[in-house]
PDB file of N, CA and C in Angstrom:
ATOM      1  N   UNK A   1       0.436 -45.525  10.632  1.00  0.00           N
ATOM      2  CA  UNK A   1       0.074 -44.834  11.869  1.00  0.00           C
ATOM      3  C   UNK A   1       1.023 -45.203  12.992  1.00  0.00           C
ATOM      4  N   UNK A   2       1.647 -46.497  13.025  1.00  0.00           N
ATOM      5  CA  UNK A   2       2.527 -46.625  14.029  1.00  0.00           C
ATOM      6  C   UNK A   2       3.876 -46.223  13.959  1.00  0.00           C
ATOM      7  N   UNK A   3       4.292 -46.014  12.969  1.00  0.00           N
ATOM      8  CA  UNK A   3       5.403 -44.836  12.524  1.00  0.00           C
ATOM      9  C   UNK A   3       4.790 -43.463  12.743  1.00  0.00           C
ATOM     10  N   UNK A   4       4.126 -43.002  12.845  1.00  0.00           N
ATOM     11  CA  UNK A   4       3.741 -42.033  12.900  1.00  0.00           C
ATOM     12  C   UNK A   4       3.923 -41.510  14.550  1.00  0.00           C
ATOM     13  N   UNK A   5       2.966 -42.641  15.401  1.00  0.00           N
ATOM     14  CA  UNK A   5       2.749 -42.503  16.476  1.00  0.00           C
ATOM     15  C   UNK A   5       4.087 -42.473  17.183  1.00  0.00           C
ATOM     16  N   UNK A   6       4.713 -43.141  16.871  1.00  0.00           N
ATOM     17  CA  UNK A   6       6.481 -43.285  17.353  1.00  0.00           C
ATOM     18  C   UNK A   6       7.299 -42.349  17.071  1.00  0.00           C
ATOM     19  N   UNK A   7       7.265 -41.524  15.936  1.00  0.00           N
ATOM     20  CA  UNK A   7       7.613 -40.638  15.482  1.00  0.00           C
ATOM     21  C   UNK A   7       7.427 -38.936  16.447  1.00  0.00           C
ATOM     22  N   UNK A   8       6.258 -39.520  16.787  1.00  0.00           N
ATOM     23  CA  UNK A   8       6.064 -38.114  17.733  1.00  0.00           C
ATOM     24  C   UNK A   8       5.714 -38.433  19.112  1.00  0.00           C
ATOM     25  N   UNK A   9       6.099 -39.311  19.284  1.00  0.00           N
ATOM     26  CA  UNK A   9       6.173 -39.556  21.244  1.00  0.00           C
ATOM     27  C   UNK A   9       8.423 -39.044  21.030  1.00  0.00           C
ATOM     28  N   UNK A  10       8.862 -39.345  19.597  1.00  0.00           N
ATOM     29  CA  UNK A  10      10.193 -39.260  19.556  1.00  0.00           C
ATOM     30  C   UNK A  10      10.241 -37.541  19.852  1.00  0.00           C
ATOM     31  N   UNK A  11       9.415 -36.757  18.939  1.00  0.00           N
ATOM     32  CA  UNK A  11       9.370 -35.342  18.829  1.00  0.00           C
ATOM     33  C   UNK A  11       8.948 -34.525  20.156  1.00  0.00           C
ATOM     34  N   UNK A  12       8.113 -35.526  20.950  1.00  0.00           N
ATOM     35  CA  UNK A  12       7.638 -34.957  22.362  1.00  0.00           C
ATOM     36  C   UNK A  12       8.635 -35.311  23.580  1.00  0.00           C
ATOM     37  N   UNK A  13      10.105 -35.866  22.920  1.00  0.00           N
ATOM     38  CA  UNK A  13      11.119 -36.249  24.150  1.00  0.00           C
ATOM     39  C   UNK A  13      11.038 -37.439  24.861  1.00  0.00           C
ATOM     40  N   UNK A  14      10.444 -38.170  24.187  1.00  0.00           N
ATOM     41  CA  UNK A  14      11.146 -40.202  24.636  1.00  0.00           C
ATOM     42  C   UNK A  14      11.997 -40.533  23.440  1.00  0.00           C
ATOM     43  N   UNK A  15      12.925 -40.957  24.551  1.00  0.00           N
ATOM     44  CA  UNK A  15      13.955 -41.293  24.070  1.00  0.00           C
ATOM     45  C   UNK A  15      14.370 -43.000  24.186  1.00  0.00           C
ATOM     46  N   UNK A  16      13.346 -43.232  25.066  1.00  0.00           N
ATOM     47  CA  UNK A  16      13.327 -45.183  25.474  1.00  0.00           C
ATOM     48  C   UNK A  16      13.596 -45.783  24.273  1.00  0.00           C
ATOM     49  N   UNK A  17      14.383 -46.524  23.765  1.00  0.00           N
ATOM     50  CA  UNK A  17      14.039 -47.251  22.509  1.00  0.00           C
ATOM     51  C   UNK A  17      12.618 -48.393  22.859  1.00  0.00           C
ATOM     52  N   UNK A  18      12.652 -48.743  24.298  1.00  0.00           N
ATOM     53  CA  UNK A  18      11.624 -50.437  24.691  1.00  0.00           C
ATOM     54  C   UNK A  18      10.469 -48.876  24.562  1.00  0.00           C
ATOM     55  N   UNK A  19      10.483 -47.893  24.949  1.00  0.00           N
ATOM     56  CA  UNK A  19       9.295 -46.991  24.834  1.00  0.00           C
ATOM     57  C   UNK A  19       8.810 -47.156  23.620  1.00  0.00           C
ATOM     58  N   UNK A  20       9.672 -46.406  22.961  1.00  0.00           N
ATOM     59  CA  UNK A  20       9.425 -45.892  21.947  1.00  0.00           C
ATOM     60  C   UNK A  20       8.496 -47.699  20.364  1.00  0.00           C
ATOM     61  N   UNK A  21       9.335 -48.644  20.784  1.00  0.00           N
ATOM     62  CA  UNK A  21       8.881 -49.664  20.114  1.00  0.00           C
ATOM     63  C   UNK A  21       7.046 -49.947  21.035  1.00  0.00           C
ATOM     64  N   UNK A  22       7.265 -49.743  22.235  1.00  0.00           N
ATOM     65  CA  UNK A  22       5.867 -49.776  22.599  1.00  0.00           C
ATOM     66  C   UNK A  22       4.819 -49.192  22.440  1.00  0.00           C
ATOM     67  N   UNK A  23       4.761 -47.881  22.264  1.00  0.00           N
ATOM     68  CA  UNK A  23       4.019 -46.990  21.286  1.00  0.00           C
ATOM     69  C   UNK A  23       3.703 -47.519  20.046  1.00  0.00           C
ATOM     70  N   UNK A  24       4.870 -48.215  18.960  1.00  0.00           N
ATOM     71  CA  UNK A  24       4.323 -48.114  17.534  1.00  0.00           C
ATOM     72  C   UNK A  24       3.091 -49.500  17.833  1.00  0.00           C
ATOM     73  N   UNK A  25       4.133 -50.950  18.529  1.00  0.00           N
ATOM     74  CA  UNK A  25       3.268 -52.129  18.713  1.00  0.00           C
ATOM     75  C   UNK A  25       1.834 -51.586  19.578  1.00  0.00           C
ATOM     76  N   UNK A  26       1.739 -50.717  20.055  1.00  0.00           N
ATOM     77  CA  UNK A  26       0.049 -50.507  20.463  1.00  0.00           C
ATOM     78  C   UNK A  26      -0.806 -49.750  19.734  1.00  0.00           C
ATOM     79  N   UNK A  27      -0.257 -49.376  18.689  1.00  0.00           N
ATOM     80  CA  UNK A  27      -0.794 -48.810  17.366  1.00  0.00           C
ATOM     81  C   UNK A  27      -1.259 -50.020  16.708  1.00  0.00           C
ATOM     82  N   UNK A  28      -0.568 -51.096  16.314  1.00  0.00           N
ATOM     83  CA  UNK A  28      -0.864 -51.950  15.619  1.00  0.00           C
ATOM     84  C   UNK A  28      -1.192 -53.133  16.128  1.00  0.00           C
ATOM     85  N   UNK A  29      -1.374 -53.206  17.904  1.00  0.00           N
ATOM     86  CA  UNK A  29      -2.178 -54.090  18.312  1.00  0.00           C
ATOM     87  C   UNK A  29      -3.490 -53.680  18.143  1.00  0.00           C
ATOM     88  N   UNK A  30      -3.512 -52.573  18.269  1.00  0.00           N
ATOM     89  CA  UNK A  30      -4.983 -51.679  17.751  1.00  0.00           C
ATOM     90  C   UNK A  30      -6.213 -51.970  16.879  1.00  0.00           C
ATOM     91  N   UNK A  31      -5.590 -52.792  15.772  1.00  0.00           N
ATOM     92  CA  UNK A  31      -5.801 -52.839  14.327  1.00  0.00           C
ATOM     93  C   UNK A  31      -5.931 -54.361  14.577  1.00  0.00           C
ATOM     94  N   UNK A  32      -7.075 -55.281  14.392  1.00  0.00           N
ATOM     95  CA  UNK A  32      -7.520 -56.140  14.736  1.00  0.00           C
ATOM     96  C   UNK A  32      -7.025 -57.147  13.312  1.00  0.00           C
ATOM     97  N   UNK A  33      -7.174 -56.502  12.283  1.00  0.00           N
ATOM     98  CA  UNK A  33      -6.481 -57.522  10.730  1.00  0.00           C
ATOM     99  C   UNK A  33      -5.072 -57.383  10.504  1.00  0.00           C
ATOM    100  N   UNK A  34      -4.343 -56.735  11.658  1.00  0.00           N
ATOM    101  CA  UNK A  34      -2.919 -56.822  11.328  1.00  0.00           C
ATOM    102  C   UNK A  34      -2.194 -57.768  12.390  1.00  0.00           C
ATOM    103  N   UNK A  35      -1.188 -58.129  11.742  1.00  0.00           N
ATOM    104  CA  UNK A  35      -0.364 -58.993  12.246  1.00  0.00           C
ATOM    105  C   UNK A  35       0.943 -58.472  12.060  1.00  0.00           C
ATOM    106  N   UNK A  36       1.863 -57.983  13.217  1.00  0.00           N
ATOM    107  CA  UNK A  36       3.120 -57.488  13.381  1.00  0.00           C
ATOM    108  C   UNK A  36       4.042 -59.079  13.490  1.00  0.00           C
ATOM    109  N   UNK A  37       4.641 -58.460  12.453  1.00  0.00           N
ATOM    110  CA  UNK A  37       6.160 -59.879  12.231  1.00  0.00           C
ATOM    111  C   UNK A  37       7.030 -58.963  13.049  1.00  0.00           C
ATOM    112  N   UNK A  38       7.294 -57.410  12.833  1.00  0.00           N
ATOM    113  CA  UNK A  38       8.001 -56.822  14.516  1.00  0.00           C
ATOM    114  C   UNK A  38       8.052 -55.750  14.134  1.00  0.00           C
ATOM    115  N   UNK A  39       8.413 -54.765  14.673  1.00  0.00           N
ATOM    116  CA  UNK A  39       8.720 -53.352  15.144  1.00  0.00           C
ATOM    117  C   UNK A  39       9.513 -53.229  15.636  1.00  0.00           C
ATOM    118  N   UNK A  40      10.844 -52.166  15.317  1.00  0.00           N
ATOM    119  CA  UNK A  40      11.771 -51.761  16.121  1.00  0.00           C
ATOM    120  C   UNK A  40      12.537 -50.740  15.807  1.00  0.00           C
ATOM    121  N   UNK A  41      13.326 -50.017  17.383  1.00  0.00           N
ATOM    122  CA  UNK A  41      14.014 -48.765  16.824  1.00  0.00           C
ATOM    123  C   UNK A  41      15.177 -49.481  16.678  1.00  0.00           C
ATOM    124  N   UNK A  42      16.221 -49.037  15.618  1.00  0.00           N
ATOM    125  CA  UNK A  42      17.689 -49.427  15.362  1.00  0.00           C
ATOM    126  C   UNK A  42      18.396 -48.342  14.910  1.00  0.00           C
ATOM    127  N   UNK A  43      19.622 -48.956  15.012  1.00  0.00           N
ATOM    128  CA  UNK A  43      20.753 -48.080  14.815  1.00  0.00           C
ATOM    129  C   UNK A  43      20.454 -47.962  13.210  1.00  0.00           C
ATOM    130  N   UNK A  44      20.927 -46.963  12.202  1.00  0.00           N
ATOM    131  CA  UNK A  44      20.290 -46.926  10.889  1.00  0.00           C
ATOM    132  C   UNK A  44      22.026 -47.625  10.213  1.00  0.00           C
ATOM    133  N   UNK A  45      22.754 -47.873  11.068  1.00  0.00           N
ATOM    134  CA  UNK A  45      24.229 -48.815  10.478  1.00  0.00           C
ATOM    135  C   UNK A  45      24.657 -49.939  10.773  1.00  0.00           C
ATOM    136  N   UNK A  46      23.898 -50.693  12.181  1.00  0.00           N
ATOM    137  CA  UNK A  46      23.981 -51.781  12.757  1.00  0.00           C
ATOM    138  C   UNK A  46      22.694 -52.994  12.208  1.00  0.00           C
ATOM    139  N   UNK A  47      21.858 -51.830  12.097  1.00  0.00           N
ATOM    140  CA  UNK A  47      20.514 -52.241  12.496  1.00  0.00           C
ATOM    141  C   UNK A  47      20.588 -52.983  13.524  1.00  0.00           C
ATOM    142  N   UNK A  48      21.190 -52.582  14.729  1.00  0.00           N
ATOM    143  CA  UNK A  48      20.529 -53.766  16.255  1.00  0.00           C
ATOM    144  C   UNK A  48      19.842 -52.400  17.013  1.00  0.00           C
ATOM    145  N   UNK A  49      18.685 -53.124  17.378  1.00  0.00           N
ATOM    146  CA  UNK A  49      17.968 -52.471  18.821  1.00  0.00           C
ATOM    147  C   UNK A  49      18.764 -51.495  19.413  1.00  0.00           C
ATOM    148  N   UNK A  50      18.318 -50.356  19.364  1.00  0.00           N
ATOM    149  CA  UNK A  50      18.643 -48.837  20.291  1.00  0.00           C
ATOM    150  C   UNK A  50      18.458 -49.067  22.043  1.00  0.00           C
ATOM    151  N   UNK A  51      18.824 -49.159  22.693  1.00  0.00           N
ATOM    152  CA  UNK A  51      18.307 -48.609  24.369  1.00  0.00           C
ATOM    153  C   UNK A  51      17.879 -47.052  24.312  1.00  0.00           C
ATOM    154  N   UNK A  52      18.867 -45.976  23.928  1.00  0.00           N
ATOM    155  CA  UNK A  52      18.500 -44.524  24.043  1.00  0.00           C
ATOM    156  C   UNK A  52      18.766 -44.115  22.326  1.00  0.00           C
ATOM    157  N   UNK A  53      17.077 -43.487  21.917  1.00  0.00           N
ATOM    158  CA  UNK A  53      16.980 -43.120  20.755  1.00  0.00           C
ATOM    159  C   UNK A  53      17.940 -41.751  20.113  1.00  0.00           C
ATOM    160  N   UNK A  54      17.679 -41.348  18.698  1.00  0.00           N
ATOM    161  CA  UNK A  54      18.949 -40.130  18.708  1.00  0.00           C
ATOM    162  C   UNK A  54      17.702 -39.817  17.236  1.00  0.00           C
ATOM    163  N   UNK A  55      18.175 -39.166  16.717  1.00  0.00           N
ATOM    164  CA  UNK A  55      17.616 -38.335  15.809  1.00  0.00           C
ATOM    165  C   UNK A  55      17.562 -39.142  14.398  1.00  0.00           C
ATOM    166  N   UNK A  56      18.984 -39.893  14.526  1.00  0.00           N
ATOM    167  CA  UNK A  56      19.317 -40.819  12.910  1.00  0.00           C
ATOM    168  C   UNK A  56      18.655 -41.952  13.351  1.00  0.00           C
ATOM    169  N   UNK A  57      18.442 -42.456  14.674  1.00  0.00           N
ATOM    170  CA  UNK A  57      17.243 -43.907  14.783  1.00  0.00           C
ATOM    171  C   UNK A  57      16.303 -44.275  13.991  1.00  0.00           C
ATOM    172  N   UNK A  58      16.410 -45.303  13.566  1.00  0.00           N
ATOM    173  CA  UNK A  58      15.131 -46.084  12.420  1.00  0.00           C
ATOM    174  C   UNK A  58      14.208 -46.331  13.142  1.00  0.00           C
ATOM    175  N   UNK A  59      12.832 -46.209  12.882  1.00  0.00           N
ATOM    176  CA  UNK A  59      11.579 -47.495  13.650  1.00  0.00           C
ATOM    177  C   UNK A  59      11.424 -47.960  12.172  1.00  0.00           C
ATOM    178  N   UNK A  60      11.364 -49.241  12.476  1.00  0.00           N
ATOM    179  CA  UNK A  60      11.293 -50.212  11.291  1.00  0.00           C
ATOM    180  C   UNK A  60      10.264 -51.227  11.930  1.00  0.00           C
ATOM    181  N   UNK A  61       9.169 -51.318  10.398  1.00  0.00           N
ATOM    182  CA  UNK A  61       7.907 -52.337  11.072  1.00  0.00           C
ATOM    183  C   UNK A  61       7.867 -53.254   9.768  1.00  0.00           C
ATOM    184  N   UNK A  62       7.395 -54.375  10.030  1.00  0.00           N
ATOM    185  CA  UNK A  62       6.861 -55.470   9.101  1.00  0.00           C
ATOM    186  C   UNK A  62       5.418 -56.386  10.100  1.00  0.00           C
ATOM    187  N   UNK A  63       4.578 -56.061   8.991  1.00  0.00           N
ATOM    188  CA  UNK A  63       3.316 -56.154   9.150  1.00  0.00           C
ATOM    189  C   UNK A  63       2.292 -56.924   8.141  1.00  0.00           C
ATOM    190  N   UNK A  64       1.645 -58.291   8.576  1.00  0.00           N
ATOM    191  CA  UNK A  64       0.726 -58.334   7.516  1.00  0.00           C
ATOM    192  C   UNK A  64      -0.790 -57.756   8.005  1.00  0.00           C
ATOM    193  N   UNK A  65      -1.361 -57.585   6.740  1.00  0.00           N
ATOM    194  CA  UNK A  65      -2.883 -57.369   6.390  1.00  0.00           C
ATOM    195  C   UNK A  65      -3.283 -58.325   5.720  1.00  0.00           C
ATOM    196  N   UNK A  66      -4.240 -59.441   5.900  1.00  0.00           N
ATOM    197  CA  UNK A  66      -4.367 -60.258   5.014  1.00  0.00           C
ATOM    198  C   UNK A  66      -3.330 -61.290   4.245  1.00  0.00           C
ATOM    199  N   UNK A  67      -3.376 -61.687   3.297  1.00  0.00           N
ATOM    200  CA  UNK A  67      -2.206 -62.846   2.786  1.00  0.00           C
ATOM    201  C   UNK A  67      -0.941 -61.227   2.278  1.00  0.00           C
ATOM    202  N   UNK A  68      -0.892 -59.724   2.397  1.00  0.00           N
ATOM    203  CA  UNK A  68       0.060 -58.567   2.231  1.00  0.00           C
ATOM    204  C   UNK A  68       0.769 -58.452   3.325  1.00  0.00           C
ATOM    205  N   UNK A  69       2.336 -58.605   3.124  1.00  0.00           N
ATOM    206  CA  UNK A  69       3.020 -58.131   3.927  1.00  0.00           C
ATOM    207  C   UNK A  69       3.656 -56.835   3.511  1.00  0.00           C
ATOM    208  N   UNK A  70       3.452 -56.136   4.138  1.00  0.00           N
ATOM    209  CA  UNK A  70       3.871 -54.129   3.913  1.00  0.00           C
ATOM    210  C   UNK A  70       5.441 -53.860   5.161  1.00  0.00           C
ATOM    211  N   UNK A  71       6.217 -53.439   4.549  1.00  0.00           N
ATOM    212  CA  UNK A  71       7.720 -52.840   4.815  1.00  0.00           C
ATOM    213  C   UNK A  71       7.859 -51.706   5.104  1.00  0.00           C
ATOM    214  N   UNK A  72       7.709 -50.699   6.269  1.00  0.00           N
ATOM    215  CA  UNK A  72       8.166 -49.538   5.829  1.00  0.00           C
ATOM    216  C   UNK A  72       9.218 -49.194   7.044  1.00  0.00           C
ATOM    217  N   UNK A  73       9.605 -47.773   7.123  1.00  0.00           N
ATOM    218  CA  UNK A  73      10.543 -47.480   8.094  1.00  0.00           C
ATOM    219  C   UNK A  73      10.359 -46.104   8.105  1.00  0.00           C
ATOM    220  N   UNK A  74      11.350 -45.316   9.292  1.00  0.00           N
ATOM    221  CA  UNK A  74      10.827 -43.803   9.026  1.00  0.00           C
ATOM    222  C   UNK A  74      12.740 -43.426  10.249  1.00  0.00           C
ATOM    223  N   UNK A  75      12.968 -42.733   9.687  1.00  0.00           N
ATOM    224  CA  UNK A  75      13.914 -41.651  10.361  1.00  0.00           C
ATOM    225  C   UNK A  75      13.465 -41.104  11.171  1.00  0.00           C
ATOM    226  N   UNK A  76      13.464 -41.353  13.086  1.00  0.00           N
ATOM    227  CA  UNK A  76      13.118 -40.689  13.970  1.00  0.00           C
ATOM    228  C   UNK A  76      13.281 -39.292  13.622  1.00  0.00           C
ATOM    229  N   UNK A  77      14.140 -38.560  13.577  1.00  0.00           N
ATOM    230  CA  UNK A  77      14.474 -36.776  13.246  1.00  0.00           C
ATOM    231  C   UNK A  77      14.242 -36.428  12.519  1.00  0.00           C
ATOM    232  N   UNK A  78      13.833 -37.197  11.467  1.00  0.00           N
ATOM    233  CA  UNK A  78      13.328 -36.212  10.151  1.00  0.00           C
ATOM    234  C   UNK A  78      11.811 -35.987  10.464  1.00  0.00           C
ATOM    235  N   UNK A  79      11.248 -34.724   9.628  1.00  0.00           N
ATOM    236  CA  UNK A  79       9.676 -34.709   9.913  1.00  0.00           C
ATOM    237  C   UNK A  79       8.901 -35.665   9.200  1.00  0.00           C
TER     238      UNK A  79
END
């Protein structure tokens, strides 16, 4: 959901990268059994922190649930 949520504050025209990472982390401060190791938009070739997002931008999260830590990422521009 916090890829998700980031994903379409991206589709509704923020372009903040500190935005855009603030959106996904209040998704998953949300969620009372998760624990964010971090969230962030990056370059998808540097991987360092974005200031102004672009279409090829990563949000990349690592998250536990319990003793599970879950990996995922999502291509700002793609649907």
């Amino acid at each position: 959901r916090a890829l998700a949520a980031t994903a379409a504050a991206f589709g509704g025209g923020e372009r903040d990268g500190g935005a855009l990472e603030a959106a996904g982390h209040a998704v998953l401060a949300a969620e009372p059994a998760v624990r964010a190791d971090y969230f962030a938009i990056v370059d998808p070739r540097s991987l360092e922190r974005v200031r102004d997002a672009d279409g090829a931008s990563v949000a990349l999260v690592a998250a536990r649930v319990g003793s599970t830590r879950l990996i995922d990422n999502r291509i700002l521009g793609s649907p």
